[in-house]
C-alpha atoms as a PDB file:
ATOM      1  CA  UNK A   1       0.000   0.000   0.000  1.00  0.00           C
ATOM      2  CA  UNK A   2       2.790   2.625   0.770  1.00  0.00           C
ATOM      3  CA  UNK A   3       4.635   1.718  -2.572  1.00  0.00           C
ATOM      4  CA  UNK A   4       1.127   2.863  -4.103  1.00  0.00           C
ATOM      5  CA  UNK A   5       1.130   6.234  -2.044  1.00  0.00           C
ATOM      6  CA  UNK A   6       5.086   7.089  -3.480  1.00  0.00           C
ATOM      7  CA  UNK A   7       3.404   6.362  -6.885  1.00  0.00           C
ATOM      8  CA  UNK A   8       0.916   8.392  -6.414  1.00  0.00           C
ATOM      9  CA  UNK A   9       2.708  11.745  -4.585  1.00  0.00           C
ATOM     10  CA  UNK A  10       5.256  10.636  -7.679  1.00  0.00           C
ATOM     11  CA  UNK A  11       3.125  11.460  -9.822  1.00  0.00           C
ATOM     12  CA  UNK A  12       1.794  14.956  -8.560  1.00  0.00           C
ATOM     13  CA  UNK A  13       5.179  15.736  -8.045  1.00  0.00           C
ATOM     14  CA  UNK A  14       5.333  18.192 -11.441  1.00  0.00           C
ATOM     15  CA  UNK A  15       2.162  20.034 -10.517  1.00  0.00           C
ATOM     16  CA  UNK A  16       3.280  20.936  -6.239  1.00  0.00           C
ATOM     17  CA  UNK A  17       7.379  20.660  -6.801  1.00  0.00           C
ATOM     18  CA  UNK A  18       7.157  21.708 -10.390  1.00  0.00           C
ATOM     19  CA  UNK A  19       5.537  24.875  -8.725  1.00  0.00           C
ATOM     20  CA  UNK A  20       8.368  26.113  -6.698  1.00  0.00           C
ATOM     21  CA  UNK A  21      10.986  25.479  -9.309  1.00  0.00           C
ATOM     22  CA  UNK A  22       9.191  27.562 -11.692  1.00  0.00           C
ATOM     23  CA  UNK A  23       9.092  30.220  -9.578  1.00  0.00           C
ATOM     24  CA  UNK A  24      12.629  29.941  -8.462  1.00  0.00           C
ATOM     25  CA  UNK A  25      13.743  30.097 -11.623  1.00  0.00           C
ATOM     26  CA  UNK A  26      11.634  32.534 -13.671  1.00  0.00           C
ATOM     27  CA  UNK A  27      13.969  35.584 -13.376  1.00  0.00           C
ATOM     28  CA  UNK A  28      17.204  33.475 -14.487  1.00  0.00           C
ATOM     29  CA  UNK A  29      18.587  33.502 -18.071  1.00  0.00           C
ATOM     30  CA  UNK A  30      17.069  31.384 -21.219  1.00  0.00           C
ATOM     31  CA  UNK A  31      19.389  28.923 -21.282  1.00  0.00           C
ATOM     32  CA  UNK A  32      19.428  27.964 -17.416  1.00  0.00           C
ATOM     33  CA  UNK A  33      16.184  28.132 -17.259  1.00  0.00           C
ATOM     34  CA  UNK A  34      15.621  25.916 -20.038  1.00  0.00           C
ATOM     35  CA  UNK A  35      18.124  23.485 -18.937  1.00  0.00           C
ATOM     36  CA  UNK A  36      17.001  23.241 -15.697  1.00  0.00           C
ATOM     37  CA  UNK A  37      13.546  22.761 -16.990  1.00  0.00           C
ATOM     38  CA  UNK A  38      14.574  19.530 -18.557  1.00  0.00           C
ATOM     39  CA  UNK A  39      16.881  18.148 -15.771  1.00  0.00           C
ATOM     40  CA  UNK A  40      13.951  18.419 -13.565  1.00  0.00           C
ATOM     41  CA  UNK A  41      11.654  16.568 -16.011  1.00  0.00           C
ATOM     42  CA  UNK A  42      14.147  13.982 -16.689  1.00  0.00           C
ATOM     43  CA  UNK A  43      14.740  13.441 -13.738  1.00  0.00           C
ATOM     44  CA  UNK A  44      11.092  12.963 -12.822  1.00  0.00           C
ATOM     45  CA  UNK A  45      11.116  10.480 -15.585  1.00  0.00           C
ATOM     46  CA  UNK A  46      13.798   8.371 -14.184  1.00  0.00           C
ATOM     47  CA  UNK A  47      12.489   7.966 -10.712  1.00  0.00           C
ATOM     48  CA  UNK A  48       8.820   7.288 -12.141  1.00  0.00           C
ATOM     49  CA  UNK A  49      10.478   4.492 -14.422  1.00  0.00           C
ATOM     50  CA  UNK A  50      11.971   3.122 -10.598  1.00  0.00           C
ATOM     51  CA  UNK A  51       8.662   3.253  -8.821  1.00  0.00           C
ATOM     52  CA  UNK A  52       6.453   1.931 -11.096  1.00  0.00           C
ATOM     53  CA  UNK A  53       9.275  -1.155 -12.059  1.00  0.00           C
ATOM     54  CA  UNK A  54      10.352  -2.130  -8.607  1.00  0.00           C
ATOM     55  CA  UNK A  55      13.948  -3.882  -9.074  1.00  0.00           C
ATOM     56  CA  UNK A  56      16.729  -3.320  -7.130  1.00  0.00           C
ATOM     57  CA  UNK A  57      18.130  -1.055  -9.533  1.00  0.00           C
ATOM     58  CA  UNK A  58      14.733   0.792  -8.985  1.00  0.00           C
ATOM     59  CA  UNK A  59      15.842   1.445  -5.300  1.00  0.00           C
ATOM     60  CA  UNK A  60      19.298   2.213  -6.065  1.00  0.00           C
ATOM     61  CA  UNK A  61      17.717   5.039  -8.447  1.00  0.00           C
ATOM     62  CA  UNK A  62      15.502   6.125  -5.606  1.00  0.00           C
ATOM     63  CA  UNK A  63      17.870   6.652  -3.357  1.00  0.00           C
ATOM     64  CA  UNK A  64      19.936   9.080  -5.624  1.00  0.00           C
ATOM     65  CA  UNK A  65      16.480  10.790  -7.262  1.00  0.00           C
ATOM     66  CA  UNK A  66      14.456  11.328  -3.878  1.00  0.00           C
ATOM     67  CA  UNK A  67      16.840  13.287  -1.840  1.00  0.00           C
ATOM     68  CA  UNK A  68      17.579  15.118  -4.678  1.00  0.00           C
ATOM     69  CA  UNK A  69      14.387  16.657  -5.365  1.00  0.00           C
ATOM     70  CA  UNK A  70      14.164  17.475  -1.746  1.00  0.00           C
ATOM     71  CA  UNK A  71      17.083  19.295  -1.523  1.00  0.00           C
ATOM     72  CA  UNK A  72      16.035  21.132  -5.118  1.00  0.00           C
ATOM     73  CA  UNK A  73      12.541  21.670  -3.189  1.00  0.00           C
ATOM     74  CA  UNK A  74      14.319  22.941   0.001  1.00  0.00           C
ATOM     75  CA  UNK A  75      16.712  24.905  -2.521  1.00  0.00           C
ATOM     76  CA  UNK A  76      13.936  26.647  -4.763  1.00  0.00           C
ATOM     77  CA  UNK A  77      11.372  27.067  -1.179  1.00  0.00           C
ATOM     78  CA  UNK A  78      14.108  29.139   0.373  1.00  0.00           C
ATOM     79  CA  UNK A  79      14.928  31.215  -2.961  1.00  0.00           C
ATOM     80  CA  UNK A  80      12.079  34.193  -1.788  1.00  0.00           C
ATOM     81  CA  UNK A  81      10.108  33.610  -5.031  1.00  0.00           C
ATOM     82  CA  UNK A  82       7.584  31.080  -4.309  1.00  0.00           C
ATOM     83  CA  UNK A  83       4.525  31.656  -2.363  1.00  0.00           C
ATOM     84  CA  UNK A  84       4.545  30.305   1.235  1.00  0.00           C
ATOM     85  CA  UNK A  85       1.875  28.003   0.601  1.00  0.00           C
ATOM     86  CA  UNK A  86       3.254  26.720  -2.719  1.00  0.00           C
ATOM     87  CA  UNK A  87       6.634  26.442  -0.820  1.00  0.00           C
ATOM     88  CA  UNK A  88       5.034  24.193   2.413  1.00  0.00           C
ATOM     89  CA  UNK A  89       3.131  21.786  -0.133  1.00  0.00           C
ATOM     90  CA  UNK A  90       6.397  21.053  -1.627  1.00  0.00           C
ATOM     91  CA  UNK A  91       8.280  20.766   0.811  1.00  0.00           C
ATOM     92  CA  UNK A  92       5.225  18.157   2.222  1.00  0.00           C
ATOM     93  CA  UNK A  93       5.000  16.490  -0.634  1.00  0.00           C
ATOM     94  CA  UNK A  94       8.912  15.887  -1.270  1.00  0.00           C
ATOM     95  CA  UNK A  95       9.599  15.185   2.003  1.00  0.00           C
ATOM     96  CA  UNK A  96       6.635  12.574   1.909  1.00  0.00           C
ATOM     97  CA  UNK A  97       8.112  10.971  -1.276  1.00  0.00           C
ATOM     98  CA  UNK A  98      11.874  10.334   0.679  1.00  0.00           C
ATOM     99  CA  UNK A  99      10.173   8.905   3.281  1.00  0.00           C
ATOM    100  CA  UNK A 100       8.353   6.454   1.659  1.00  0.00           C
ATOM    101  CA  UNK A 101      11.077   5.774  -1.071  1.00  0.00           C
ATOM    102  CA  UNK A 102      13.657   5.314   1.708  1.00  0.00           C
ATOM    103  CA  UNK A 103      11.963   2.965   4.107  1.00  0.00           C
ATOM    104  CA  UNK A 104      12.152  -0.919   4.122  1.00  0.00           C
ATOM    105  CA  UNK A 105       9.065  -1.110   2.775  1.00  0.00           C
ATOM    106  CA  UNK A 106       9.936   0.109  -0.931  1.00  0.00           C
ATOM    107  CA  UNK A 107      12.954  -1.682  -0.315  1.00  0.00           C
ATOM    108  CA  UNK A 108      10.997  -5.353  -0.102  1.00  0.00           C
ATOM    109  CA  UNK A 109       9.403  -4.422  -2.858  1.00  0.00           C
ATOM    110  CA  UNK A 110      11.753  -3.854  -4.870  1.00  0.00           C
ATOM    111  CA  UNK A 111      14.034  -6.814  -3.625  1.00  0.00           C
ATOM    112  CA  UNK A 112      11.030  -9.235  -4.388  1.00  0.00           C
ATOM    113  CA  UNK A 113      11.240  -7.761  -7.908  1.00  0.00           C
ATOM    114  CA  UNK A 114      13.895  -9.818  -8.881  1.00  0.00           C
ATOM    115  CA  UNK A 115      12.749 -12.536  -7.063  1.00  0.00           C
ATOM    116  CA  UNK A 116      13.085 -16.412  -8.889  1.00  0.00           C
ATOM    117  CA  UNK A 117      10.186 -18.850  -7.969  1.00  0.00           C
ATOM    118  CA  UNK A 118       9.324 -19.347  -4.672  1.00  0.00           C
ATOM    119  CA  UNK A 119      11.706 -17.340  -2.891  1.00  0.00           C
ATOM    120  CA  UNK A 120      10.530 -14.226  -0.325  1.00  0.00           C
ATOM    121  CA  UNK A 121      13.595 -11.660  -0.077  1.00  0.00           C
ATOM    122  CA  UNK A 122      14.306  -9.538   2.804  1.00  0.00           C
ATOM    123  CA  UNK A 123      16.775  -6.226   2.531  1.00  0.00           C
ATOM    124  CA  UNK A 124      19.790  -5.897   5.340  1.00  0.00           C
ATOM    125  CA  UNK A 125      19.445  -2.116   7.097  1.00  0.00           C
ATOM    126  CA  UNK A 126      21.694   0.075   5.581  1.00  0.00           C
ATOM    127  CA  UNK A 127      24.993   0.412   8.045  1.00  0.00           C
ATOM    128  CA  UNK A 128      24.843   3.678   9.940  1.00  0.00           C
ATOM    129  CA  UNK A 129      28.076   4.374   8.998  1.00  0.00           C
ATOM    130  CA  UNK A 130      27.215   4.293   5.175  1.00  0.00           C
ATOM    131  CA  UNK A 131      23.370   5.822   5.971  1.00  0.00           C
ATOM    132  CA  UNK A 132      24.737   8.631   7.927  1.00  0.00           C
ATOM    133  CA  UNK A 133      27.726   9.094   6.029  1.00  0.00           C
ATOM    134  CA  UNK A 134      28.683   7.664   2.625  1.00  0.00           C
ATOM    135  CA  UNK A 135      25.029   7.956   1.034  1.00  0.00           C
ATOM    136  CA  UNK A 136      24.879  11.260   1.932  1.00  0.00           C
ATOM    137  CA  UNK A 137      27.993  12.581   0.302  1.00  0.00           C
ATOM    138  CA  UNK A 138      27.062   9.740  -2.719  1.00  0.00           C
ATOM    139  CA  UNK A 139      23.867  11.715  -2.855  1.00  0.00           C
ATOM    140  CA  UNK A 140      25.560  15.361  -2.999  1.00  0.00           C
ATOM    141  CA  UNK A 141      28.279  13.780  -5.498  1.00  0.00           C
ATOM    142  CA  UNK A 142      25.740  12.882  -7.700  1.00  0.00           C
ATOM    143  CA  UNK A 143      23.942  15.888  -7.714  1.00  0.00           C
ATOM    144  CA  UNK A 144      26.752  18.155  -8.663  1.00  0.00           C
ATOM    145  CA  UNK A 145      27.550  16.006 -11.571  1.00  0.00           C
ATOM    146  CA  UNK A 146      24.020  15.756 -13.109  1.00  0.00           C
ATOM    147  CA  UNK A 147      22.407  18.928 -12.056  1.00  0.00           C
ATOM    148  CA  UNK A 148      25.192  21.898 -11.012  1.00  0.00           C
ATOM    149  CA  UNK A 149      27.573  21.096 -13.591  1.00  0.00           C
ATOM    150  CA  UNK A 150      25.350  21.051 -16.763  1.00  0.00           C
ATOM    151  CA  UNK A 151      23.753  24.378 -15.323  1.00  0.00           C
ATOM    152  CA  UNK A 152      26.834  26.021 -14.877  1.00  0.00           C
ATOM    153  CA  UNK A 153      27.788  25.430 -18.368  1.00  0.00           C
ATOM    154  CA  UNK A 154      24.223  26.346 -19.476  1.00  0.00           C
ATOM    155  CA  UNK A 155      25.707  29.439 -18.188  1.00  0.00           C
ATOM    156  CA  UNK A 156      28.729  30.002 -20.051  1.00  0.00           C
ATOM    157  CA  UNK A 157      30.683  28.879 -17.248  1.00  0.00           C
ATOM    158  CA  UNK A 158      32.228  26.521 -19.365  1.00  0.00           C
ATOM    159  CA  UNK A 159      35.731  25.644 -17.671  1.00  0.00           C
ATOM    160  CA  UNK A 160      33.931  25.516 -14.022  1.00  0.00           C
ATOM    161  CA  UNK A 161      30.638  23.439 -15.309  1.00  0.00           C
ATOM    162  CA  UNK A 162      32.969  21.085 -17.455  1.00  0.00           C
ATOM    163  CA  UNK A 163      35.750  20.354 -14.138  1.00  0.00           C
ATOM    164  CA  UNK A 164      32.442  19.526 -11.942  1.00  0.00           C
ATOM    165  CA  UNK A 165      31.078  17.340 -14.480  1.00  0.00           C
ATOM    166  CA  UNK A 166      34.346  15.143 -14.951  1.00  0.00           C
ATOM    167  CA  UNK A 167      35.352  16.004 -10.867  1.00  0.00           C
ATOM    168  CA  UNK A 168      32.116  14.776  -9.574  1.00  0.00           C
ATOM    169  CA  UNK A 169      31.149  12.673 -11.776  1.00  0.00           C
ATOM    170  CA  UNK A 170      34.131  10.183 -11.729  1.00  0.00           C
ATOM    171  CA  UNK A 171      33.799  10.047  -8.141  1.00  0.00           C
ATOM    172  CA  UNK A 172      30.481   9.526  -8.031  1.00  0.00           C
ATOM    173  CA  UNK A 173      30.590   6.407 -10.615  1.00  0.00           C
ATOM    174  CA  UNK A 174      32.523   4.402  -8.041  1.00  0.00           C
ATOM    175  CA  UNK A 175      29.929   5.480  -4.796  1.00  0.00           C
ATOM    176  CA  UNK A 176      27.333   5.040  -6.935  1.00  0.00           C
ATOM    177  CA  UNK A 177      28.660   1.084  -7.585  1.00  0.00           C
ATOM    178  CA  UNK A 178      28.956   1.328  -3.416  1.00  0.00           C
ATOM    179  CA  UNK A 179      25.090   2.414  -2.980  1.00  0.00           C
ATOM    180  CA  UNK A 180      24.236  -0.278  -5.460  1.00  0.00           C
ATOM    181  CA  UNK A 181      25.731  -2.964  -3.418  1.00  0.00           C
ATOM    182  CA  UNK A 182      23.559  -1.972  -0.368  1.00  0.00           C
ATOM    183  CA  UNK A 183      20.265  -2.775  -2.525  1.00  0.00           C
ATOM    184  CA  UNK A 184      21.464  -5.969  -3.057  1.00  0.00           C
ATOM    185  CA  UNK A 185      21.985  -7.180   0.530  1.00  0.00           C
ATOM    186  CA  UNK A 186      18.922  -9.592   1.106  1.00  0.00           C
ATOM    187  CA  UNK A 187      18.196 -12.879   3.654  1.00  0.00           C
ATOM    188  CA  UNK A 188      16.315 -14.987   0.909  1.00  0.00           C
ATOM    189  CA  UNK A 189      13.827 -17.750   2.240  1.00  0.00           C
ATOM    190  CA  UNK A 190      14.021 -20.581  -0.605  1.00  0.00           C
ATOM    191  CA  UNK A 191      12.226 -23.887  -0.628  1.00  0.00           C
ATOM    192  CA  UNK A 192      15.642 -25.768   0.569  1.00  0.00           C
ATOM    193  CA  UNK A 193      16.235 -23.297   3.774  1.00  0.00           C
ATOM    194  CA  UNK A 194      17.755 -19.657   3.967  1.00  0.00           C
ATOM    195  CA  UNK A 195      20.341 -18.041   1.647  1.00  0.00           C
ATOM    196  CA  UNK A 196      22.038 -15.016   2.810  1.00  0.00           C
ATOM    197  CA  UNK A 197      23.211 -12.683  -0.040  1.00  0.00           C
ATOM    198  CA  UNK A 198      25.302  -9.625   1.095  1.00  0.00           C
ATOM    199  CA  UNK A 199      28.323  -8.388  -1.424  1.00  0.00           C
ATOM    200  CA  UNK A 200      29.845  -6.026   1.534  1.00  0.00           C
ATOM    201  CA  UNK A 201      30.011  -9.399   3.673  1.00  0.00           C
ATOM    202  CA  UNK A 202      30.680 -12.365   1.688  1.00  0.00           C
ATOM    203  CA  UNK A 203      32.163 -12.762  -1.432  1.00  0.00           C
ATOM    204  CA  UNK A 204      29.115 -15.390  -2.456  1.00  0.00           C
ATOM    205  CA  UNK A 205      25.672 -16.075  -1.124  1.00  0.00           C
ATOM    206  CA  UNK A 206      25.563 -18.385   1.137  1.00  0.00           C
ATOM    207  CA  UNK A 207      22.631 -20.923   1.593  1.00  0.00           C
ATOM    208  CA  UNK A 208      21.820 -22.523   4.567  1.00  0.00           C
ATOM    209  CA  UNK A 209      19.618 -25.864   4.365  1.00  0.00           C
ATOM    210  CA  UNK A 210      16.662 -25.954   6.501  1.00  0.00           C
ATOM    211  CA  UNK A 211      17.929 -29.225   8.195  1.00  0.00           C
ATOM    212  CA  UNK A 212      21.433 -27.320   9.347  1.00  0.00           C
ATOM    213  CA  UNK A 213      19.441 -24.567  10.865  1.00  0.00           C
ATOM    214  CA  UNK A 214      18.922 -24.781  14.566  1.00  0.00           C
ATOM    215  CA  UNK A 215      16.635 -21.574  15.255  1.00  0.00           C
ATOM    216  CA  UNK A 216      16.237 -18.397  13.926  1.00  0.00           C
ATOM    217  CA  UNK A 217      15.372 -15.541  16.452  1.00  0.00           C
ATOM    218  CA  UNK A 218      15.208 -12.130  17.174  1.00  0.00           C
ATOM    219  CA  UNK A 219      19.159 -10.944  18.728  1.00  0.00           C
ATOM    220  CA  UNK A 220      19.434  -8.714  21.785  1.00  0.00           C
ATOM    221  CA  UNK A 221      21.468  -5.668  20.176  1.00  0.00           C
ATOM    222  CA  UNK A 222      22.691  -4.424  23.778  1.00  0.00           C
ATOM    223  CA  UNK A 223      24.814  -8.314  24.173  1.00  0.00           C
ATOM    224  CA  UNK A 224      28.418  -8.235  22.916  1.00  0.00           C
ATOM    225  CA  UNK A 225      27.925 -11.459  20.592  1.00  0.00           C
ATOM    226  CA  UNK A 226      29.869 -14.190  21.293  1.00  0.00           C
ATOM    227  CA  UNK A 227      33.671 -15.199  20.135  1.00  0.00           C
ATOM    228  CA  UNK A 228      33.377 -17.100  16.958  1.00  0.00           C
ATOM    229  CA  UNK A 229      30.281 -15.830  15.793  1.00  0.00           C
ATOM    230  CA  UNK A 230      30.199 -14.417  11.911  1.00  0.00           C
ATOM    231  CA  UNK A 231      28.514 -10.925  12.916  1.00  0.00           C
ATOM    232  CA  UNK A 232      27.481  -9.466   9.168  1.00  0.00           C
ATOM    233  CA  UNK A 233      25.671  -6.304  10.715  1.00  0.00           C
ATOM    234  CA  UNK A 234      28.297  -3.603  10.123  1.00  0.00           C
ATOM    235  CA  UNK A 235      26.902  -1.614  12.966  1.00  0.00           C
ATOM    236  CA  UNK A 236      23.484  -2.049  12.697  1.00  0.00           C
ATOM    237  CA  UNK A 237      22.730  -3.994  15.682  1.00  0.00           C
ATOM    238  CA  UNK A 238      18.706  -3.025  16.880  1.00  0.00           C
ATOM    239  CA  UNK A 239      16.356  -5.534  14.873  1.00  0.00           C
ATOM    240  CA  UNK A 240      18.814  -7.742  14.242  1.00  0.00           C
ATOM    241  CA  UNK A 241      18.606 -11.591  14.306  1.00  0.00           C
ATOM    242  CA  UNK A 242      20.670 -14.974  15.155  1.00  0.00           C
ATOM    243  CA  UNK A 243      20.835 -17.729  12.455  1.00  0.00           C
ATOM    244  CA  UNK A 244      21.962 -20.433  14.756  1.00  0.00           C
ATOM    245  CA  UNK A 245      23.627 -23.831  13.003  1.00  0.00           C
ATOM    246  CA  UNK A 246      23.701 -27.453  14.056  1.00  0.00           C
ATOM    247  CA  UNK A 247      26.985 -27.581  13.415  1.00  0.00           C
ATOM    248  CA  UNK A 248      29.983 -24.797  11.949  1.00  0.00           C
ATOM    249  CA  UNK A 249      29.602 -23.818   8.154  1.00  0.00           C
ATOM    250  CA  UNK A 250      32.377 -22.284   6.175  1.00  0.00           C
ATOM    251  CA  UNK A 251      32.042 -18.823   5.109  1.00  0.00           C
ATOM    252  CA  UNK A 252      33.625 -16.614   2.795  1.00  0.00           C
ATOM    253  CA  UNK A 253      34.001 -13.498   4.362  1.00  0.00           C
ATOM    254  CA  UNK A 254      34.994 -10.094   2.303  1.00  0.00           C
ATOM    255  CA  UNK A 255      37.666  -8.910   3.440  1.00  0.00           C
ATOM    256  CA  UNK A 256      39.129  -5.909   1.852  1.00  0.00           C
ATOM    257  CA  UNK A 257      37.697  -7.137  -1.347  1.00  0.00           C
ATOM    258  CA  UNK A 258      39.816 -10.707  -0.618  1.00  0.00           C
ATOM    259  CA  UNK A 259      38.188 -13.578   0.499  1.00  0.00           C
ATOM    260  CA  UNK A 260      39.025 -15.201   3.758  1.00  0.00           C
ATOM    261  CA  UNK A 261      37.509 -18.705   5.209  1.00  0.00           C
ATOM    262  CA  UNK A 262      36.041 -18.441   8.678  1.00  0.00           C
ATOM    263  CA  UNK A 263      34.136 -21.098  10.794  1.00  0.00           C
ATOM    264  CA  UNK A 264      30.877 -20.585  12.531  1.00  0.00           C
ATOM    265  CA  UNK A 265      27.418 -21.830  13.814  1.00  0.00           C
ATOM    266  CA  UNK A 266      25.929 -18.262  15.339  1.00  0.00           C
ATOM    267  CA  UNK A 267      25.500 -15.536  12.312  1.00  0.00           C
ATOM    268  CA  UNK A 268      24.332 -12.435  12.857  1.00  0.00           C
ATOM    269  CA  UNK A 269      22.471 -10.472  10.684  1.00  0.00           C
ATOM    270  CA  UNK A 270      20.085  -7.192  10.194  1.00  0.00           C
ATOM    271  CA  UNK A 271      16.763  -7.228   8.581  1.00  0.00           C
ATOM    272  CA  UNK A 272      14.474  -4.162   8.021  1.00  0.00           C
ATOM    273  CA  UNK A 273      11.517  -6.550   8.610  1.00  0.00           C
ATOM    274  CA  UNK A 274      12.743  -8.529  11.518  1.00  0.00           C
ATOM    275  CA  UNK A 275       8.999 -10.008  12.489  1.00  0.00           C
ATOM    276  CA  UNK A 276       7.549 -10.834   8.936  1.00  0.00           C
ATOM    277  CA  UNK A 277      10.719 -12.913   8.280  1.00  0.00           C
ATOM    278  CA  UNK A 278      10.258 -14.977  11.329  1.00  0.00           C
ATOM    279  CA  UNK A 279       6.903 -15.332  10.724  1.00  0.00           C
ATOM    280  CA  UNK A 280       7.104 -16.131   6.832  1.00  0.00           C
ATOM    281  CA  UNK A 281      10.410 -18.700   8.178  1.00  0.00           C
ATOM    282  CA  UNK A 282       7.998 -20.413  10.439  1.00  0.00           C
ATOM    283  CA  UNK A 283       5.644 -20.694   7.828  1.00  0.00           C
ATOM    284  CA  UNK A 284       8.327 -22.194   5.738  1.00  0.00           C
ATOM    285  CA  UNK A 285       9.105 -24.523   8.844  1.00  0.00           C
ATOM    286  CA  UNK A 286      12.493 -23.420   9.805  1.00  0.00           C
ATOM    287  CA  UNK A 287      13.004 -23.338  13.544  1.00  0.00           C
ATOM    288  CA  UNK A 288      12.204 -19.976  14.867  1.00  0.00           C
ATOM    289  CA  UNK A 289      12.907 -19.176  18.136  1.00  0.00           C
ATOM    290  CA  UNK A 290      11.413 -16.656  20.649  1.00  0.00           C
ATOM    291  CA  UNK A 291      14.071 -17.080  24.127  1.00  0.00           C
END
């Protein structure tokens, strides 16, 4: 139902955001005015594509185009030209979109997209290190490339539009690989047990047969975990759950993009939908435990 709410606010978004930009922008030059015009309705285009298409490339693409149009909605609100009530409804409406676009539940939707068969996929949390951090400045990379350069030389600031094009922009290709990676960090319930797919963590997906798996519970986040277990949360310890083993598995762990070997029966992992997997693994009879 929320997915259905972005895609609707999505689609209002030229009439209340495309508002305020006009506005913003009436008194600049032709060309700047024009070019902006289009970034903002390509743009629009791209994101629409990525809601109504849910893959995780969709989510990967809504996590660059959402905060973006906030920011150009904070950006234009704050210029003095639009009306206060023009400027609130974007803001409301932009806001609303990020939101939605950025919780778990778009996320699972656009995980299952690219689902095979009978498998139910469930995103990792974004790391608070990357969420608070890395995605930001991915975010602001990303927008200097695609929408301040190409204005600046719409300009005639040729040199300075050109350097923050190329600048930006190569730096942004490789962040922009990084943010990808995070979309495609998943605990996958498959007929034969659990698979746990995470390319920060291991170098493979790992699957887990039903009859290996002990329990699978919820994780007390405030308890140090124990020595030798393979703790794949990267900070994000509240929600989080044990995958407990009957016996050690081997698992490739990334390591500074090498592969190393380690031993373990206790994993430790971070859902964004902690309950409905337990409840969708119990369904599938794998051993979910509540102590």
């Amino acid at each position: 139902m929320k997915t259905w709410a972005l895609r609707a606010i999505w689609i209002c978004m030229p009439v209340v955001v495309g508002a305020v930009i006009a506005d913003a922008i009436r008194s600049w030059s032709d060309a700047p005015r024009v070019t902006a015009s289009v970034l903002a309705w390509v743009g629009w285009t791209i994101v629409l594509l990525a809601v109504l298409v849910p893959r995780p490339l969709s989510l990967t693409v809504a996590r660059f185009g959402l905060p973006i149009t906030f920011a150009v909605a904070v950006a234009a609100s704050f210029s003095g030209r639009p009306s206060v009530v023009t400027a609130i409804g974007a803001l409301a409406v932009s806001g609303t979109a990020l939101t939605l676009g950025t919780r778990g539940d778009f996320a699972r939707v656009c995980a299952q997209g690219a689902a095979y068969g009978d498998e139910e996929r469930f995103p990792l949390k974004v790391p608070p290190a990357l969420l608070l951090g890395i995605l930001p400045a991915a975010v602001g990379l990303v927008a200097a490339a695609v929408v301040v350069g190409p204005l600046l030389i719409a300009d005639r600031q040729w040199v300075l539009g050109t350097i923050v094009i190329l600048v930006f922009g190569f730096i942004g290709a490789f962040v922009v690989r990084l943010v990808h990676q995070l979309s495609q960090r998943w605990i996958v319930l498959v007929p034969a047990g659990l698979v746990i797919a995470d390319p920060l963590t291991l170098t493979d997906p790992v699957l887990f047969p039903r009859a290996r798996i002990a329990g699978l519970g919820p994780a007390d986040p405030t308890r140090r975990p124990p020595e030798g277990a393979c703790d794949l949360r990267l900070g994000a310890s509240f929600g989080s759950c044990a995958l407990l083993l009957a016996d050690d598995a081997d698992i490739m762990r990334r390591v500074r993009n090498h592969g190393v070997t380690v031993h373990a029966n206790l994993l430790l992992v971070t859902p964004t939908a902690a309950p409905a997997l337990l409840e969708r693994a119990r369904v599938r009879r794998i051993h979910v435990r509540t102590d």
